[in-house]
PDB file of N, CA and C in Angstrom:
ATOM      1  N   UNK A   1      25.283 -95.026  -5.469  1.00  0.00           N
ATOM      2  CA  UNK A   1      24.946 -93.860  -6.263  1.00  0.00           C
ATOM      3  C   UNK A   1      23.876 -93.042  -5.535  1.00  0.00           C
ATOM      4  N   UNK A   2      24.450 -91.646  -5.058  1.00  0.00           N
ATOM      5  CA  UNK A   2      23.111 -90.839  -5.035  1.00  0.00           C
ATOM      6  C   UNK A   2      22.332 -90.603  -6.222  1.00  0.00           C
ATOM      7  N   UNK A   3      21.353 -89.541  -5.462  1.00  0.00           N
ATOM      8  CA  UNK A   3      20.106 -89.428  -6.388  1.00  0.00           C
ATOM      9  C   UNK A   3      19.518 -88.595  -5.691  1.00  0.00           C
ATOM     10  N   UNK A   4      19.120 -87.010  -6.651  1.00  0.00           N
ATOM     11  CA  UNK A   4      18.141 -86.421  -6.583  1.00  0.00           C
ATOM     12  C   UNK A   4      16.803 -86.301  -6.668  1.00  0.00           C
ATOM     13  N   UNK A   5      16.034 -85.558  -6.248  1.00  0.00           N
ATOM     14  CA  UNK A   5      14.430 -85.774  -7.006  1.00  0.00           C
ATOM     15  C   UNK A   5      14.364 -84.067  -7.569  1.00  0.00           C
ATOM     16  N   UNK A   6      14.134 -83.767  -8.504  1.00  0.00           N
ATOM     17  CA  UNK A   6      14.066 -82.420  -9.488  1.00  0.00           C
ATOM     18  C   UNK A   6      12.135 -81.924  -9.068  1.00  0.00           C
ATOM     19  N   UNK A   7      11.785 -81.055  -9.189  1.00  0.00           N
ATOM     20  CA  UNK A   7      10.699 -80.078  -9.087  1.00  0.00           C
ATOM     21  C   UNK A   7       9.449 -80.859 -10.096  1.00  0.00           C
ATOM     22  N   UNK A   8       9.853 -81.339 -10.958  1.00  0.00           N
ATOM     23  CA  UNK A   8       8.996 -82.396 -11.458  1.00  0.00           C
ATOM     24  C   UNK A   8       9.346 -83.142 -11.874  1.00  0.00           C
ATOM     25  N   UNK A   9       9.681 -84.203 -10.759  1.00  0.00           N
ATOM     26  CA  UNK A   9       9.677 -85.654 -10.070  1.00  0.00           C
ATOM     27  C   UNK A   9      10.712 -86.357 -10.840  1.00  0.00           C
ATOM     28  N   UNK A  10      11.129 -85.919 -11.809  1.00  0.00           N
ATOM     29  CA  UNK A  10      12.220 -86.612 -12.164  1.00  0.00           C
ATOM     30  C   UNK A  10      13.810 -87.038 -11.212  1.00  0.00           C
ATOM     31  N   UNK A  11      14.310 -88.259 -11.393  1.00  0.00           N
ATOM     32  CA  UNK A  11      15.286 -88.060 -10.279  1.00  0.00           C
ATOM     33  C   UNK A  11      16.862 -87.949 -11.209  1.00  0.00           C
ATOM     34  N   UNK A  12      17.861 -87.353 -10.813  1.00  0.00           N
ATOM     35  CA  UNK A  12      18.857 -87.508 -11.539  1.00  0.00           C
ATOM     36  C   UNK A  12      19.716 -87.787 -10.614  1.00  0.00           C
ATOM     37  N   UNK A  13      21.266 -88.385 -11.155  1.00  0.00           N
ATOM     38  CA  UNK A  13      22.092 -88.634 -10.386  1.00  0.00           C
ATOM     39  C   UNK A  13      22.845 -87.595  -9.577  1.00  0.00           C
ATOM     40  N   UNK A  14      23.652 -87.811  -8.693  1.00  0.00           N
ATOM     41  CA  UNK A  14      24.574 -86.593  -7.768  1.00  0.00           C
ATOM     42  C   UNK A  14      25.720 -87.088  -8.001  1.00  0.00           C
ATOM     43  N   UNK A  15      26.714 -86.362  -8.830  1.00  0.00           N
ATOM     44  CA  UNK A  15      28.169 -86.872  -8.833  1.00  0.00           C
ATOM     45  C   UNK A  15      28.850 -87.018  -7.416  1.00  0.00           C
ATOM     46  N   UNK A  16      29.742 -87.552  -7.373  1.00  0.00           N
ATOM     47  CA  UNK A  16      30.879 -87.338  -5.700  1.00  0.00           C
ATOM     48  C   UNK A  16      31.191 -86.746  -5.964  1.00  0.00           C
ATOM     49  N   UNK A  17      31.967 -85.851  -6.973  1.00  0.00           N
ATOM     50  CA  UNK A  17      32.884 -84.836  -6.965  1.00  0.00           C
ATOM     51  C   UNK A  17      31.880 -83.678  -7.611  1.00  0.00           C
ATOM     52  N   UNK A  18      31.934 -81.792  -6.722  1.00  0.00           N
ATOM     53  CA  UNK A  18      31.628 -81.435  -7.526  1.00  0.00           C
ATOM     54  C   UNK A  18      32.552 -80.489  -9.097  1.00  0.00           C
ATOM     55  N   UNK A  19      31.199 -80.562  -9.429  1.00  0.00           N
ATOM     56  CA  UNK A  19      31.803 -79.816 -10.900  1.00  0.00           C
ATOM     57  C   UNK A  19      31.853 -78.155 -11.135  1.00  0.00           C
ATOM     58  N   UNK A  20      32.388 -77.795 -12.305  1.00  0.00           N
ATOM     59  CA  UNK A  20      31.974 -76.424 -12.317  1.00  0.00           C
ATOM     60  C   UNK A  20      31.056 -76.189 -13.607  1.00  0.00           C
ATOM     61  N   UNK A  21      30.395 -75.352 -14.171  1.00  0.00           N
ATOM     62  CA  UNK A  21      29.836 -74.864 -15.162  1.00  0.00           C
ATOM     63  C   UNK A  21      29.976 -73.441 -15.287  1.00  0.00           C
ATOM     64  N   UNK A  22      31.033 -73.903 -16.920  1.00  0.00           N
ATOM     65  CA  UNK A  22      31.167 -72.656 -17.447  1.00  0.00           C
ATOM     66  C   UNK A  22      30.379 -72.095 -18.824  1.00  0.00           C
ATOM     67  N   UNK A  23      29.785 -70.587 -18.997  1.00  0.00           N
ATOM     68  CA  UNK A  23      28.800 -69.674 -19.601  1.00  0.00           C
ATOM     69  C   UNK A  23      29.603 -69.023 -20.447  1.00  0.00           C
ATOM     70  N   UNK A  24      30.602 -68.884 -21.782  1.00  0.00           N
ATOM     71  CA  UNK A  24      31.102 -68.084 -21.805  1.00  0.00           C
ATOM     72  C   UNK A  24      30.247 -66.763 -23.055  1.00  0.00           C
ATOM     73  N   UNK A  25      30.411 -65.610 -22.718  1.00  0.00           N
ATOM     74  CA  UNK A  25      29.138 -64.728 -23.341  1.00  0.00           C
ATOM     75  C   UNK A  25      29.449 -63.370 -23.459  1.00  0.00           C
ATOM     76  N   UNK A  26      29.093 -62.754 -23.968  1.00  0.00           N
ATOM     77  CA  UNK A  26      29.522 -60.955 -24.248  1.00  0.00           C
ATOM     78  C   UNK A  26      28.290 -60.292 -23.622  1.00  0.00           C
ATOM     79  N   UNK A  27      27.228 -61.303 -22.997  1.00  0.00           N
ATOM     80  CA  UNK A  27      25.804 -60.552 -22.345  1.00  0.00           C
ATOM     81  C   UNK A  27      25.140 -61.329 -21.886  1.00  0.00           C
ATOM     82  N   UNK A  28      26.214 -61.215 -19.892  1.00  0.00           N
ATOM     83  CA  UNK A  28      25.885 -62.223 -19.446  1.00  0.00           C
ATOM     84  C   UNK A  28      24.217 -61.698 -18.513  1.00  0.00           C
ATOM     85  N   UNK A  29      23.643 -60.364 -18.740  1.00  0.00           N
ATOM     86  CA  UNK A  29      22.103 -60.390 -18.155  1.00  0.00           C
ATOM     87  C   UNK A  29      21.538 -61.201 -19.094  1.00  0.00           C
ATOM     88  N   UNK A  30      21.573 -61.747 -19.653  1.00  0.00           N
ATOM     89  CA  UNK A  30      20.680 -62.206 -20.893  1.00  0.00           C
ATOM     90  C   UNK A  30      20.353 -63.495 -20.325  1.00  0.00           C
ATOM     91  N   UNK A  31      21.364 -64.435 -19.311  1.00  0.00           N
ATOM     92  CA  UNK A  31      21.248 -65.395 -19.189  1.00  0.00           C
ATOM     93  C   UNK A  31      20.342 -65.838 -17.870  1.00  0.00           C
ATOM     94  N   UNK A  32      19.666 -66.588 -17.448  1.00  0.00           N
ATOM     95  CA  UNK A  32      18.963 -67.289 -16.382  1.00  0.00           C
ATOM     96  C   UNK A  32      19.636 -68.640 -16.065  1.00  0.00           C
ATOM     97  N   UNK A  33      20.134 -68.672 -14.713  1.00  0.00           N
ATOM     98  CA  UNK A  33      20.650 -70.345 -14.199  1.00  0.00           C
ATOM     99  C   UNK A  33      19.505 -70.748 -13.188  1.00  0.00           C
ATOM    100  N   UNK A  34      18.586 -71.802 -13.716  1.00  0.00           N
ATOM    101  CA  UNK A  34      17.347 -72.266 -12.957  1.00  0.00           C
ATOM    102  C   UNK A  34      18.040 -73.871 -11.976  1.00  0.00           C
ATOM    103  N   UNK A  35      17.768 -73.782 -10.832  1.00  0.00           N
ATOM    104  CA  UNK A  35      17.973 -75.305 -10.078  1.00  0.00           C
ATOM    105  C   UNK A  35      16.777 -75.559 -10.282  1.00  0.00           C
ATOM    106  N   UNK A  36      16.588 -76.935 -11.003  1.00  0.00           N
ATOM    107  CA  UNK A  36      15.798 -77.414 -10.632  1.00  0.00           C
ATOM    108  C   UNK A  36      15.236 -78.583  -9.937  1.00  0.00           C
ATOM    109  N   UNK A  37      15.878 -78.637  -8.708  1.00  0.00           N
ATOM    110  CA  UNK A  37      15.745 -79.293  -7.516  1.00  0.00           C
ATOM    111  C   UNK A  37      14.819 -77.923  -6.537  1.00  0.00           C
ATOM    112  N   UNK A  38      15.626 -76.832  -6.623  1.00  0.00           N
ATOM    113  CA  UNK A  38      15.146 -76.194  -5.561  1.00  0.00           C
ATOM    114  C   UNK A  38      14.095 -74.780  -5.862  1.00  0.00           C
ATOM    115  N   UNK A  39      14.235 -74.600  -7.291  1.00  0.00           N
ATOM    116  CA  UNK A  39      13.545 -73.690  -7.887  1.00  0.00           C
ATOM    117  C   UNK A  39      13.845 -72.194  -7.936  1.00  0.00           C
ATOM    118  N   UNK A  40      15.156 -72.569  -7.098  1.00  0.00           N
ATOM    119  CA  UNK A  40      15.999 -70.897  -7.094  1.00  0.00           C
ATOM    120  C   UNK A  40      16.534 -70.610  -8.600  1.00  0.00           C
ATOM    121  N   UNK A  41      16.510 -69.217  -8.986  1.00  0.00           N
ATOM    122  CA  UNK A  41      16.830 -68.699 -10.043  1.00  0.00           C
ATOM    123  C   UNK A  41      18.241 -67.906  -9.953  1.00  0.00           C
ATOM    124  N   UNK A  42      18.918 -67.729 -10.832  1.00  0.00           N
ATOM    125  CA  UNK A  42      20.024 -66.484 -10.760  1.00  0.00           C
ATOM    126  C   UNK A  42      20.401 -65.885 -11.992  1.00  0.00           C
ATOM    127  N   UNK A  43      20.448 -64.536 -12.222  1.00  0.00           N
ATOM    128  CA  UNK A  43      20.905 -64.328 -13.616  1.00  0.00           C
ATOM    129  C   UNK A  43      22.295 -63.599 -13.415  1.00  0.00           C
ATOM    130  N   UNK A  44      23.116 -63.657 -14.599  1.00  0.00           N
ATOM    131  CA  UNK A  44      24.428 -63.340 -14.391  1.00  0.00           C
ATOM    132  C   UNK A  44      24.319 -61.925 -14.312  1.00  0.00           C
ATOM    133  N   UNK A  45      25.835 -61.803 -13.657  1.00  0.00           N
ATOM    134  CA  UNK A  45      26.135 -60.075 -13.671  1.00  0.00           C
ATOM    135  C   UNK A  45      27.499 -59.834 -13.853  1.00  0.00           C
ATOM    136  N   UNK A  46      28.205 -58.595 -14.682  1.00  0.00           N
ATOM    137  CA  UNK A  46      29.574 -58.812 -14.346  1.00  0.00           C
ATOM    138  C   UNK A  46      30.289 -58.093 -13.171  1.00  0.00           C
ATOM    139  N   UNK A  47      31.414 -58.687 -12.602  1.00  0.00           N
ATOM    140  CA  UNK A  47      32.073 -58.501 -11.383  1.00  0.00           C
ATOM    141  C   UNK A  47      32.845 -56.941 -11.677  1.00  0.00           C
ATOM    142  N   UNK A  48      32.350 -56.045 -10.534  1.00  0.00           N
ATOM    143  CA  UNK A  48      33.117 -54.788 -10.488  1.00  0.00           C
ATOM    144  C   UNK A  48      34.265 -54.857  -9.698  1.00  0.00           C
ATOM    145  N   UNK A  49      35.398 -53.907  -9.910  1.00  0.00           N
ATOM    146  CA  UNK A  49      36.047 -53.516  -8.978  1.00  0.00           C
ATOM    147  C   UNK A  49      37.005 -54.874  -8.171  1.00  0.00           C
ATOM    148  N   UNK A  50      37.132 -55.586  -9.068  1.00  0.00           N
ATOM    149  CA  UNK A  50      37.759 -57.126  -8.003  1.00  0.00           C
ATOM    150  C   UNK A  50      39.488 -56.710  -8.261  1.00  0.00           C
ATOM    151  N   UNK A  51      39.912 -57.254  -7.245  1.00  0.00           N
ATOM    152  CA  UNK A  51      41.722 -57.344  -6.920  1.00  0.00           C
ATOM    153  C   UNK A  51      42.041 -58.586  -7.616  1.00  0.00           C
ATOM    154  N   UNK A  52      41.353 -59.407  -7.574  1.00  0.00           N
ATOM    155  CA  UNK A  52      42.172 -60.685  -8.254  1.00  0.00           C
ATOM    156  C   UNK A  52      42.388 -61.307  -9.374  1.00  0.00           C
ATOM    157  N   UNK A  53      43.346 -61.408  -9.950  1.00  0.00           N
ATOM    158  CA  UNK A  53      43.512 -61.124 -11.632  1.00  0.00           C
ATOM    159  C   UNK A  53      42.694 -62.268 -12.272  1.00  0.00           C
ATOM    160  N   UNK A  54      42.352 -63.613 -11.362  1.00  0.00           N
ATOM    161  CA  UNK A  54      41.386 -64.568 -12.176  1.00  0.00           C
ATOM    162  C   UNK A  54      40.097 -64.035 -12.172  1.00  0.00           C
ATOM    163  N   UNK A  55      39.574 -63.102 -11.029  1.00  0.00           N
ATOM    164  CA  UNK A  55      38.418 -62.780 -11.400  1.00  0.00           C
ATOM    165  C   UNK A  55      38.190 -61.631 -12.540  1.00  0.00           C
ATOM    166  N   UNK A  56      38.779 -61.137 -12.771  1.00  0.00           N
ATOM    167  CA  UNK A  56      38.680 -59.641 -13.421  1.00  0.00           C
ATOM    168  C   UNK A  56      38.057 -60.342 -14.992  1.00  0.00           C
ATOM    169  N   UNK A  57      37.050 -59.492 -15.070  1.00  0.00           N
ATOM    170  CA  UNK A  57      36.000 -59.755 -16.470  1.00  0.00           C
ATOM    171  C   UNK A  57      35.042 -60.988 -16.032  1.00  0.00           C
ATOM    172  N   UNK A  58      34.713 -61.715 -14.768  1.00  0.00           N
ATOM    173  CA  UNK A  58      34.180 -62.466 -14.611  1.00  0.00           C
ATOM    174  C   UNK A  58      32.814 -62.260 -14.184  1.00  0.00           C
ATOM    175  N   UNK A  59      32.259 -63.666 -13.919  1.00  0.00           N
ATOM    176  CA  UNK A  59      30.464 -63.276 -14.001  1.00  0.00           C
ATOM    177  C   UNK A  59      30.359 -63.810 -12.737  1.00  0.00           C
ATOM    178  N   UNK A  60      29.240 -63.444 -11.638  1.00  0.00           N
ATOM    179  CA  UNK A  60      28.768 -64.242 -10.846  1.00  0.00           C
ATOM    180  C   UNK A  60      27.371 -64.366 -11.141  1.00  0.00           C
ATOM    181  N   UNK A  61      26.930 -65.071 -10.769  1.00  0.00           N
ATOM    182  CA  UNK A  61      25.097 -64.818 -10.514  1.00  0.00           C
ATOM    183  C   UNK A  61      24.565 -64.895  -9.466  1.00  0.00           C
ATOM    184  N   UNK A  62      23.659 -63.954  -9.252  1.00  0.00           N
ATOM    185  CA  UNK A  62      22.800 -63.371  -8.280  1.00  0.00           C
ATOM    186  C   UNK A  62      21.700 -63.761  -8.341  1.00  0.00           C
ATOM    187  N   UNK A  63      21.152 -64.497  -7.427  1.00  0.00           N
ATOM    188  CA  UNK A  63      19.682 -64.754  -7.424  1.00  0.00           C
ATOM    189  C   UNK A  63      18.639 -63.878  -7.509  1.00  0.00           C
ATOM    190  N   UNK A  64      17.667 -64.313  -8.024  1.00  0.00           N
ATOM    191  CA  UNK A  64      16.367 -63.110  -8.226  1.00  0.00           C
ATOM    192  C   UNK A  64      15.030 -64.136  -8.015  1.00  0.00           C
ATOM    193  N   UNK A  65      14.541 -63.041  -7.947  1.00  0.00           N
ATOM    194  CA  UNK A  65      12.566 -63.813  -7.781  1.00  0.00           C
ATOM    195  C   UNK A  65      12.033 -63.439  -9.091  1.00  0.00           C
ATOM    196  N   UNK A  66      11.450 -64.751  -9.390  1.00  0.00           N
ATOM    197  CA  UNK A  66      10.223 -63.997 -11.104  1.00  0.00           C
ATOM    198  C   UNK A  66       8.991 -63.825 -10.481  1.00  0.00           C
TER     199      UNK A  66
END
């Protein structure tokens, strides 16, 4: 079993496989995705202008600094 260490010291496990996490929301600025292993932030945004019919109405997130 891996194992992380988190920003305060807690350790959690690392799956083998990764996963996805899904947000679903009508206001996705509203939201903040914090790592907290690495302390990077991202808040959602929705996707303009995409060709591909799974993305269309979808969110990515963009990192930001507080």
């Amino acid at each position: 079993m891996k194992t992380r260490v988190l920003k305060d010291g807690r350790i959690v496990e690392e799956l083998e496989v990764a996963r996805q996490l899904w947000i679903k929301t009508r206001c996705p600025d509203k939201w903040l995705l914090l790592d907290m292993e690495t302390g990077e932030q991202y808040t959602g945004r929705k996707t303009e202008g995409t060709q591909d019919w799974e993305r269309v109405n979808a969110i990515e997130w963009k990192r930001v600094e507080y």
